[in-house]
Structure formats: C-alpha cells, structure tokens
N, C-alpha and C. Protein backbone atom coordinates (compact mmCIF):
# COMPACT_ATOMS: atom_id res chain seq x y z
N UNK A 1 -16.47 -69.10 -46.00
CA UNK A 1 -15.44 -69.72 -45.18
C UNK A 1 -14.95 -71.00 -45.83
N UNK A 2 -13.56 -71.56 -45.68
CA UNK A 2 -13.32 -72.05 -46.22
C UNK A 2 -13.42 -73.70 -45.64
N UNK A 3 -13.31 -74.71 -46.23
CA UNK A 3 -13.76 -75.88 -45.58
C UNK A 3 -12.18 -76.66 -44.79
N UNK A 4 -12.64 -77.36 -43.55
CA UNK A 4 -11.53 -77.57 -42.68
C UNK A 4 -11.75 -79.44 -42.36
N UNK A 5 -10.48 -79.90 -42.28
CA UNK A 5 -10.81 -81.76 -42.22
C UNK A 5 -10.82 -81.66 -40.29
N UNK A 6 -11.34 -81.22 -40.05
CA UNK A 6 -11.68 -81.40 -38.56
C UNK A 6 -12.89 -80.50 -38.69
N UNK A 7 -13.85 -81.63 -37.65
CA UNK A 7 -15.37 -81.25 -37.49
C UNK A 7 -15.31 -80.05 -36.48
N UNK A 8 -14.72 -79.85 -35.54
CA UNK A 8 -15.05 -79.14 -34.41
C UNK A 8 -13.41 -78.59 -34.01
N UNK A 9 -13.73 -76.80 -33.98
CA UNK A 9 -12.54 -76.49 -33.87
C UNK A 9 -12.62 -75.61 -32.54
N UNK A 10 -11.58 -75.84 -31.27
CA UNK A 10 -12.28 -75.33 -29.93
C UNK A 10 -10.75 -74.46 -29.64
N UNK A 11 -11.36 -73.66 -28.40
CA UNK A 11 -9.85 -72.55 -27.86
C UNK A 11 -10.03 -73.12 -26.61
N UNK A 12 -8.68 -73.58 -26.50
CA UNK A 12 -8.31 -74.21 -25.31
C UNK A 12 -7.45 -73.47 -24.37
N UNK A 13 -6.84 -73.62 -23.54
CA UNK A 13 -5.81 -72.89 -22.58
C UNK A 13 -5.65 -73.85 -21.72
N UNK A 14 -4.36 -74.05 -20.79
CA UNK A 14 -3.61 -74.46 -20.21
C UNK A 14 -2.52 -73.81 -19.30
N UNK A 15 -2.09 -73.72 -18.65
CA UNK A 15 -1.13 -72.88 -17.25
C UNK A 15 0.40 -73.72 -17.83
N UNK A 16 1.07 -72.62 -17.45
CA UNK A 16 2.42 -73.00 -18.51
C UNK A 16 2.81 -74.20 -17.09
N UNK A 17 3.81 -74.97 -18.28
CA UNK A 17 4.65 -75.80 -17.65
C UNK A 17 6.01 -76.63 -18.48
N UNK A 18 6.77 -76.39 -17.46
CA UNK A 18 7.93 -77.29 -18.12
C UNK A 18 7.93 -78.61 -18.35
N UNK A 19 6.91 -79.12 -17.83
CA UNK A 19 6.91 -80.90 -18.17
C UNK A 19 5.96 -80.98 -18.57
N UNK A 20 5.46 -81.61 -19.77
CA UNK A 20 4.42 -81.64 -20.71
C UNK A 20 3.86 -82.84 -20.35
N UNK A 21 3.91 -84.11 -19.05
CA UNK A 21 3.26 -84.74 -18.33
C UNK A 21 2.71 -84.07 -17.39
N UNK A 22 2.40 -83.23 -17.05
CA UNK A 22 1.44 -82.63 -15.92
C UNK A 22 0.92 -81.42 -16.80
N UNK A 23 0.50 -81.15 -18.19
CA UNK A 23 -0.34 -79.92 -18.51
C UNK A 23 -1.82 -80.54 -18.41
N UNK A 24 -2.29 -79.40 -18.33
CA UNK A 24 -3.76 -80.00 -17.97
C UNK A 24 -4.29 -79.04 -18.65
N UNK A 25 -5.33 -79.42 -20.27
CA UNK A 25 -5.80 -78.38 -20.82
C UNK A 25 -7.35 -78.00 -20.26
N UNK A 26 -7.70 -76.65 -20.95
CA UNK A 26 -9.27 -76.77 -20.25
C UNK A 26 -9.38 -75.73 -21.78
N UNK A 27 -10.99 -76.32 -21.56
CA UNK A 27 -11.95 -75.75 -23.34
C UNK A 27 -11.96 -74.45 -22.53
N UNK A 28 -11.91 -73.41 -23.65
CA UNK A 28 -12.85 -72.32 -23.59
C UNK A 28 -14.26 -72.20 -23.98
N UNK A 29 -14.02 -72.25 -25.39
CA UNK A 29 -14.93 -71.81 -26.45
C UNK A 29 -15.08 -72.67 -27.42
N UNK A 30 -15.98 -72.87 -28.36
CA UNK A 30 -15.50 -73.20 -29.32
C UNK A 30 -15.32 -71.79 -30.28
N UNK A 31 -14.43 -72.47 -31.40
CA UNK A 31 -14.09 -71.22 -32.12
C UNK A 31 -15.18 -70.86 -33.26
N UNK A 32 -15.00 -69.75 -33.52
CA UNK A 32 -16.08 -69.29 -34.76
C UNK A 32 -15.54 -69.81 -36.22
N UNK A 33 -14.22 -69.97 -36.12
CA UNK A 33 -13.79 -70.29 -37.79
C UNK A 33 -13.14 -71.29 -37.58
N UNK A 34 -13.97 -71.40 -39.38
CA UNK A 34 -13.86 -73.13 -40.12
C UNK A 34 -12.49 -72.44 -40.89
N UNK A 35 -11.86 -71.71 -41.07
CA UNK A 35 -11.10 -71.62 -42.10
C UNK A 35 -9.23 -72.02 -41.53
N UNK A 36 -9.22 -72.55 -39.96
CA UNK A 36 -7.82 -72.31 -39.47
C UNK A 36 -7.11 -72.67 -40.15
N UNK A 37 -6.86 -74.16 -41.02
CA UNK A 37 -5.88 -74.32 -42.02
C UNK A 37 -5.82 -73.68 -43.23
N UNK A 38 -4.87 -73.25 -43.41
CA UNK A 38 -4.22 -72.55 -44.19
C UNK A 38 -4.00 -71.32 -44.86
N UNK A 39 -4.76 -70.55 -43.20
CA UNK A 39 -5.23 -68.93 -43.29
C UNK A 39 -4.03 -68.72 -42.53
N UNK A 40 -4.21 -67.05 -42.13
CA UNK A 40 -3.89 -66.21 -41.24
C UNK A 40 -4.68 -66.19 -39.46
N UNK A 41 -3.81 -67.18 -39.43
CA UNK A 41 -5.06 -67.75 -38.27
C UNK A 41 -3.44 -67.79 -36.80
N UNK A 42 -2.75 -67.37 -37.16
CA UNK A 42 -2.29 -67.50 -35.79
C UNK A 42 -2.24 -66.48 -34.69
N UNK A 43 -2.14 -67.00 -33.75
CA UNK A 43 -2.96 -66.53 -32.08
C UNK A 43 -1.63 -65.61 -31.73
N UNK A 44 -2.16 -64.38 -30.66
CA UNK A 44 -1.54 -63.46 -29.84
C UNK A 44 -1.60 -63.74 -29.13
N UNK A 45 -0.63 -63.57 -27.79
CA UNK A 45 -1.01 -63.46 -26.35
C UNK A 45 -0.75 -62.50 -25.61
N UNK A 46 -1.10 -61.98 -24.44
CA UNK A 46 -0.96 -61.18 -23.65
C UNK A 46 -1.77 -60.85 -22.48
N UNK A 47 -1.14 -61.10 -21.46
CA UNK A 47 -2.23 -59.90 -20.61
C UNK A 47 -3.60 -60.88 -20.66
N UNK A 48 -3.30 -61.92 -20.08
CA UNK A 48 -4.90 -62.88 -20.00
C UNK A 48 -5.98 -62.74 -21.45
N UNK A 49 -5.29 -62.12 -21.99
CA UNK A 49 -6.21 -62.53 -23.45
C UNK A 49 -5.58 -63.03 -25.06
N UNK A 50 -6.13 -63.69 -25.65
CA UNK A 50 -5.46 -63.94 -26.71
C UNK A 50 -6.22 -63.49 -28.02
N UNK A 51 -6.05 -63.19 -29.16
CA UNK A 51 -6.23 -62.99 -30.39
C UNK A 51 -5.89 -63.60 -31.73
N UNK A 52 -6.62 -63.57 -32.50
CA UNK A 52 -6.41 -63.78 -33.98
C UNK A 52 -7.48 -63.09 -34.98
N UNK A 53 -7.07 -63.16 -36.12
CA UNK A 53 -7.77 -62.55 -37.33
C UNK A 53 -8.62 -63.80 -38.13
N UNK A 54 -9.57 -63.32 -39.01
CA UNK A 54 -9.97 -64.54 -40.14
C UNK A 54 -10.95 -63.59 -40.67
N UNK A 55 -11.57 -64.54 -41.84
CA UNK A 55 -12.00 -63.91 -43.23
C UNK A 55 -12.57 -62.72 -42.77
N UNK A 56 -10.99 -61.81 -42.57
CA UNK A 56 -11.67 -60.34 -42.44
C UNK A 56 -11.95 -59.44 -40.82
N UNK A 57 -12.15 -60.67 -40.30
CA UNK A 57 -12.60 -60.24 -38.81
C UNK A 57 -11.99 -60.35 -37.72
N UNK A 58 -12.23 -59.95 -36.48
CA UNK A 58 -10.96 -60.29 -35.68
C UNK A 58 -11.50 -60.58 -34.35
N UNK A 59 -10.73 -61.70 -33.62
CA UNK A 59 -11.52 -62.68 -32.49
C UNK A 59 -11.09 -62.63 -31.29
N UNK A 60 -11.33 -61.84 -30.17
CA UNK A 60 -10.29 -61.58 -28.57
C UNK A 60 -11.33 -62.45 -27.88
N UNK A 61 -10.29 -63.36 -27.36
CA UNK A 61 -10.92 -64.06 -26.32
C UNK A 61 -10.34 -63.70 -25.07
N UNK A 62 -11.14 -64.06 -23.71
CA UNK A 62 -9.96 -63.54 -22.23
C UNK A 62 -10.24 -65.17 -21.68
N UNK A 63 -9.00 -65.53 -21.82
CA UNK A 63 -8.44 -67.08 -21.39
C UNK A 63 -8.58 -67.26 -19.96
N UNK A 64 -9.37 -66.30 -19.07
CA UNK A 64 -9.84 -66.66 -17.71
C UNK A 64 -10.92 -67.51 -17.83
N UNK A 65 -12.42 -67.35 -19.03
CA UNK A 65 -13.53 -67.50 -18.44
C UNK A 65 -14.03 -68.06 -20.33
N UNK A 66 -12.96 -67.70 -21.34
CA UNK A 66 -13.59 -67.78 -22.76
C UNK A 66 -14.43 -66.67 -22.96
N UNK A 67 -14.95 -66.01 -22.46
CA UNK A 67 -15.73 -64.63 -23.07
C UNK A 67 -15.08 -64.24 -24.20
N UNK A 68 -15.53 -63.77 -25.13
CA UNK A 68 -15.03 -62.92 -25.97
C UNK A 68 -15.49 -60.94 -27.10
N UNK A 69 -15.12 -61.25 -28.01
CA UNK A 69 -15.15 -59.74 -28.52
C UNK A 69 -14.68 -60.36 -29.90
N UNK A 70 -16.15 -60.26 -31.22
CA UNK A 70 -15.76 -60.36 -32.59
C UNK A 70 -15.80 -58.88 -33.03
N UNK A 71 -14.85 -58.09 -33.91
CA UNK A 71 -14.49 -56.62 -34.42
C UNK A 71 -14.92 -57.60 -36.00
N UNK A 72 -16.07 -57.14 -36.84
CA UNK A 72 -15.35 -56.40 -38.02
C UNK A 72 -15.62 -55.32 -38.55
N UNK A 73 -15.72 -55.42 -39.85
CA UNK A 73 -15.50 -53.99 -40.34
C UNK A 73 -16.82 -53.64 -41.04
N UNK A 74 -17.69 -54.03 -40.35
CA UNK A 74 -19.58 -53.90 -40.90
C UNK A 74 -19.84 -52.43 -41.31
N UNK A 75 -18.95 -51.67 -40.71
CA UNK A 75 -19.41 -50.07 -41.50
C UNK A 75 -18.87 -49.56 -42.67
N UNK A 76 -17.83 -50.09 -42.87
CA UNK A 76 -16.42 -50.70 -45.00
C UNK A 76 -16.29 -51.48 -45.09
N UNK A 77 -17.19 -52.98 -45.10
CA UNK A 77 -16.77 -53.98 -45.83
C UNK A 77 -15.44 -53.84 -46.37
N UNK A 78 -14.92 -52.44 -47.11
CA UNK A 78 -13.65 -53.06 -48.12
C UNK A 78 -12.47 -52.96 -47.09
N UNK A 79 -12.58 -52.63 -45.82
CA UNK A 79 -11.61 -53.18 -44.68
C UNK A 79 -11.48 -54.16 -44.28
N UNK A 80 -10.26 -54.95 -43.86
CA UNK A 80 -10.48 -55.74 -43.01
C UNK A 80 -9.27 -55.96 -42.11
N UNK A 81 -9.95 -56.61 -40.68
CA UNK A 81 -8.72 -57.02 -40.17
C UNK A 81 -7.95 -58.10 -40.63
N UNK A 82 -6.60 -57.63 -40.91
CA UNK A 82 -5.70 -58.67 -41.22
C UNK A 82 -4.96 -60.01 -40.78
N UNK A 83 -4.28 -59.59 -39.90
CA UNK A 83 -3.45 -59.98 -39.01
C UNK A 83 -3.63 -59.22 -37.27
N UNK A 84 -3.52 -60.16 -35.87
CA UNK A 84 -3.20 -59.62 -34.72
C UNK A 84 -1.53 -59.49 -34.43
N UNK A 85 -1.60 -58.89 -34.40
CA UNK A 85 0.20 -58.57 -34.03
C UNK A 85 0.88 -58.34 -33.03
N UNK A 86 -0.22 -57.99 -31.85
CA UNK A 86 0.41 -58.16 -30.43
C UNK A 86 -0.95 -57.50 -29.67
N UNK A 87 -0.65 -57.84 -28.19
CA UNK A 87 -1.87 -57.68 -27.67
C UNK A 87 -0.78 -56.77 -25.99
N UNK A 88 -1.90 -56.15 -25.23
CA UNK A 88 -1.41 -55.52 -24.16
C UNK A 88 -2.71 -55.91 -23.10
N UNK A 89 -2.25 -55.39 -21.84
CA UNK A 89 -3.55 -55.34 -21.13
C UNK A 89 -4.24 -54.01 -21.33
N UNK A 90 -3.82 -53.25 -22.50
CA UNK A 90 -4.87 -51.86 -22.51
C UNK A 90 -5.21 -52.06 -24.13
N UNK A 91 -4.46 -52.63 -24.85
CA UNK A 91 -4.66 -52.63 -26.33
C UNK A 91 -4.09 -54.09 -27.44
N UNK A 92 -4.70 -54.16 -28.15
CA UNK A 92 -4.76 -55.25 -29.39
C UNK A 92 -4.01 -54.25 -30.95
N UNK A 93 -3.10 -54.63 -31.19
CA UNK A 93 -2.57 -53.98 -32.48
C UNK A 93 -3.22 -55.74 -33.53
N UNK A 94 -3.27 -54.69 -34.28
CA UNK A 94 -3.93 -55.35 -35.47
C UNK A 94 -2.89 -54.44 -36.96
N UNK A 95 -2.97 -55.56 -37.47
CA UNK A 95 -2.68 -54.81 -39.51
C UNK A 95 -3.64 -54.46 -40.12
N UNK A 96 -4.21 -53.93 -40.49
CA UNK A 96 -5.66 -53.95 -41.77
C UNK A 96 -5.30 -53.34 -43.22
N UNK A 97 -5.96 -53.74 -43.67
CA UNK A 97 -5.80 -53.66 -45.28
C UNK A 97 -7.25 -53.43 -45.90
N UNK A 98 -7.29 -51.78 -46.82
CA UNK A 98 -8.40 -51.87 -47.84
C UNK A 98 -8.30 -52.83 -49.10
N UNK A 99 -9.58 -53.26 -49.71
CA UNK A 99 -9.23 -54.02 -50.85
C UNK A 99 -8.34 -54.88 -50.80
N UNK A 100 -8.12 -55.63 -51.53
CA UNK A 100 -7.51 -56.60 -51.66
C UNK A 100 -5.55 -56.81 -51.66
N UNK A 101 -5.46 -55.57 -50.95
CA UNK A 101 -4.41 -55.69 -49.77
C UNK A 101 -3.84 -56.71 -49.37
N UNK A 102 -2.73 -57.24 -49.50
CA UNK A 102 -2.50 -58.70 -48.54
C UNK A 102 -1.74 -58.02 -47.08
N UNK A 103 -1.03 -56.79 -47.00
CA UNK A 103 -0.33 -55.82 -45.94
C UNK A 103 -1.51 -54.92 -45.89
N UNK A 104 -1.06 -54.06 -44.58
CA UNK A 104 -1.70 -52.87 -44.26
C UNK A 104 -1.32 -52.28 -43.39
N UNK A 105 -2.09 -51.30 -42.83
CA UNK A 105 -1.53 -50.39 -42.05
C UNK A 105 -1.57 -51.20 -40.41
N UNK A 106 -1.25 -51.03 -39.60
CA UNK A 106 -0.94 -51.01 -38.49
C UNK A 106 -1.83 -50.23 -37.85
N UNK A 107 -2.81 -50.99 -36.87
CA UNK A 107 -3.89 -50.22 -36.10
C UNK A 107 -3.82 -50.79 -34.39
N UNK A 108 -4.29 -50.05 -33.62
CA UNK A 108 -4.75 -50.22 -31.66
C UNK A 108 -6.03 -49.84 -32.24
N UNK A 109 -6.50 -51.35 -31.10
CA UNK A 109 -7.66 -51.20 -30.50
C UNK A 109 -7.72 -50.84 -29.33
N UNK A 110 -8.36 -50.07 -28.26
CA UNK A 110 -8.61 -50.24 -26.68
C UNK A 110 -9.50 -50.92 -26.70
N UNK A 111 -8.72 -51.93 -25.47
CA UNK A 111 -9.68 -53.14 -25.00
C UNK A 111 -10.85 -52.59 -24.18
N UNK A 112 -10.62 -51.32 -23.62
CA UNK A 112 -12.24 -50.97 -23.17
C UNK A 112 -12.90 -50.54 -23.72
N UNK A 113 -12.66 -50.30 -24.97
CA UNK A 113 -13.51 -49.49 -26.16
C UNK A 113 -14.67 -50.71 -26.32
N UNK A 114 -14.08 -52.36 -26.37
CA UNK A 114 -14.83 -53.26 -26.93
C UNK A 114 -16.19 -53.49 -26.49
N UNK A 115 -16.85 -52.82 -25.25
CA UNK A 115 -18.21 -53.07 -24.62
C UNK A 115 -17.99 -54.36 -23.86
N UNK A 116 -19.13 -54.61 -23.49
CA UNK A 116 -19.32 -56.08 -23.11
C UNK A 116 -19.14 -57.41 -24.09
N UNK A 117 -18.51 -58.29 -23.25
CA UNK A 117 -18.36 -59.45 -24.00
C UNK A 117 -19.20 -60.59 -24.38
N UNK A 118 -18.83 -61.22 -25.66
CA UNK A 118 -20.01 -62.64 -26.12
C UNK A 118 -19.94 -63.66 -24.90
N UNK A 119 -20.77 -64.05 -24.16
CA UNK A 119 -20.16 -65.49 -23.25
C UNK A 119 -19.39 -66.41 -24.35
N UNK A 120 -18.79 -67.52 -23.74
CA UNK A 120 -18.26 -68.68 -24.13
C UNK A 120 -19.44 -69.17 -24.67
C-alpha cells in the first residue's frame, strides 16, 4: 500500500443539505486504505450504500450503521477489482481487469450474495 500524508483515514456520511451551515457529519468506519491519494479511490453511491475499489480489492460500506463487505480476488490473484461504477439496492457493478490491465471488463455483484457483514 502506498504511503498517505494523513495519519487516519475515516468514512464519514452526512444527510444531504442545501446549506452547508447546518451539515452535521457522523464517522462510520475507519477506512482500510492508506493508498486514497492518488489511486482509484473514488466512492459510489446508492441505495444506502457506498463503494470504492483499491490495491485490487473492493470496499461496500451501508452508510446506515458503517458495516461493511471487503471482495477480493483471493481465488486469481491476477484479478482484480478495478474501479466501482455504480451501485443499486440489488447490485454493485464493478470493472475488473486480469494482469496488468489498467480497463476491464464490466462485472455485478449481488448484494445478497455478500454474506454477513464486517462491523464498523
């Protein structure tokens, strides 16, 4: 993983609002990766959960409670998840790429496929 100038990197959430004097954030989690600057690190939303990818792996959190769901690819290493590309309340599309791929194919996950979740 790659090294990041911030000690502690956390998933936050907040309830939308038009006046950015009354948001009120709240922690989830903290996050698993040191690598957010200057990866493939940006977030999905949908459907009370959000997503992203990193070295390889891929991270669903559900922004009710922070629980989450890490996917990788422990049975082909030479897979990985790439990119999250949109999320549903039944499914997570993801890109993946064999080898050293920077594109790939276009994959669904079902979110009930994932089992039970990591706590926060």
């Amino acid at each position: 993983m790659a090294t990041t100038p911030y000690a502690t990197l956390t998933v936050m959430t907040a309830p939308y609002t038009a006046d950015s004097s009354t948001m009120t954030a709240r922690r989830l989690r903290p996050d698993i990766e040191t690598a957010l600057v200057g990866t493939n690190s940006n977030w999905v939303v949908g459907c009370g959960l959000a997503a992203h990818s990193f070295d390889g792996d891929l991270l669903v959190v559900r922004l009710s409670d922070g629980a989450s769901w890490t996917l990788t690819m422990s049975l082909d290493p030479i897979w990985a998840w790439i990119k999250a590309v949109g999320i549903t309340c039944t499914e997570v599309f993801v890109s993946i790429a064999r080898g050293p791929a920077v594109t790939g194919n276009l994959t669904r996950v079902r979110l009930d496929s994932l089992g039970p979740p990591q706590p926060p």
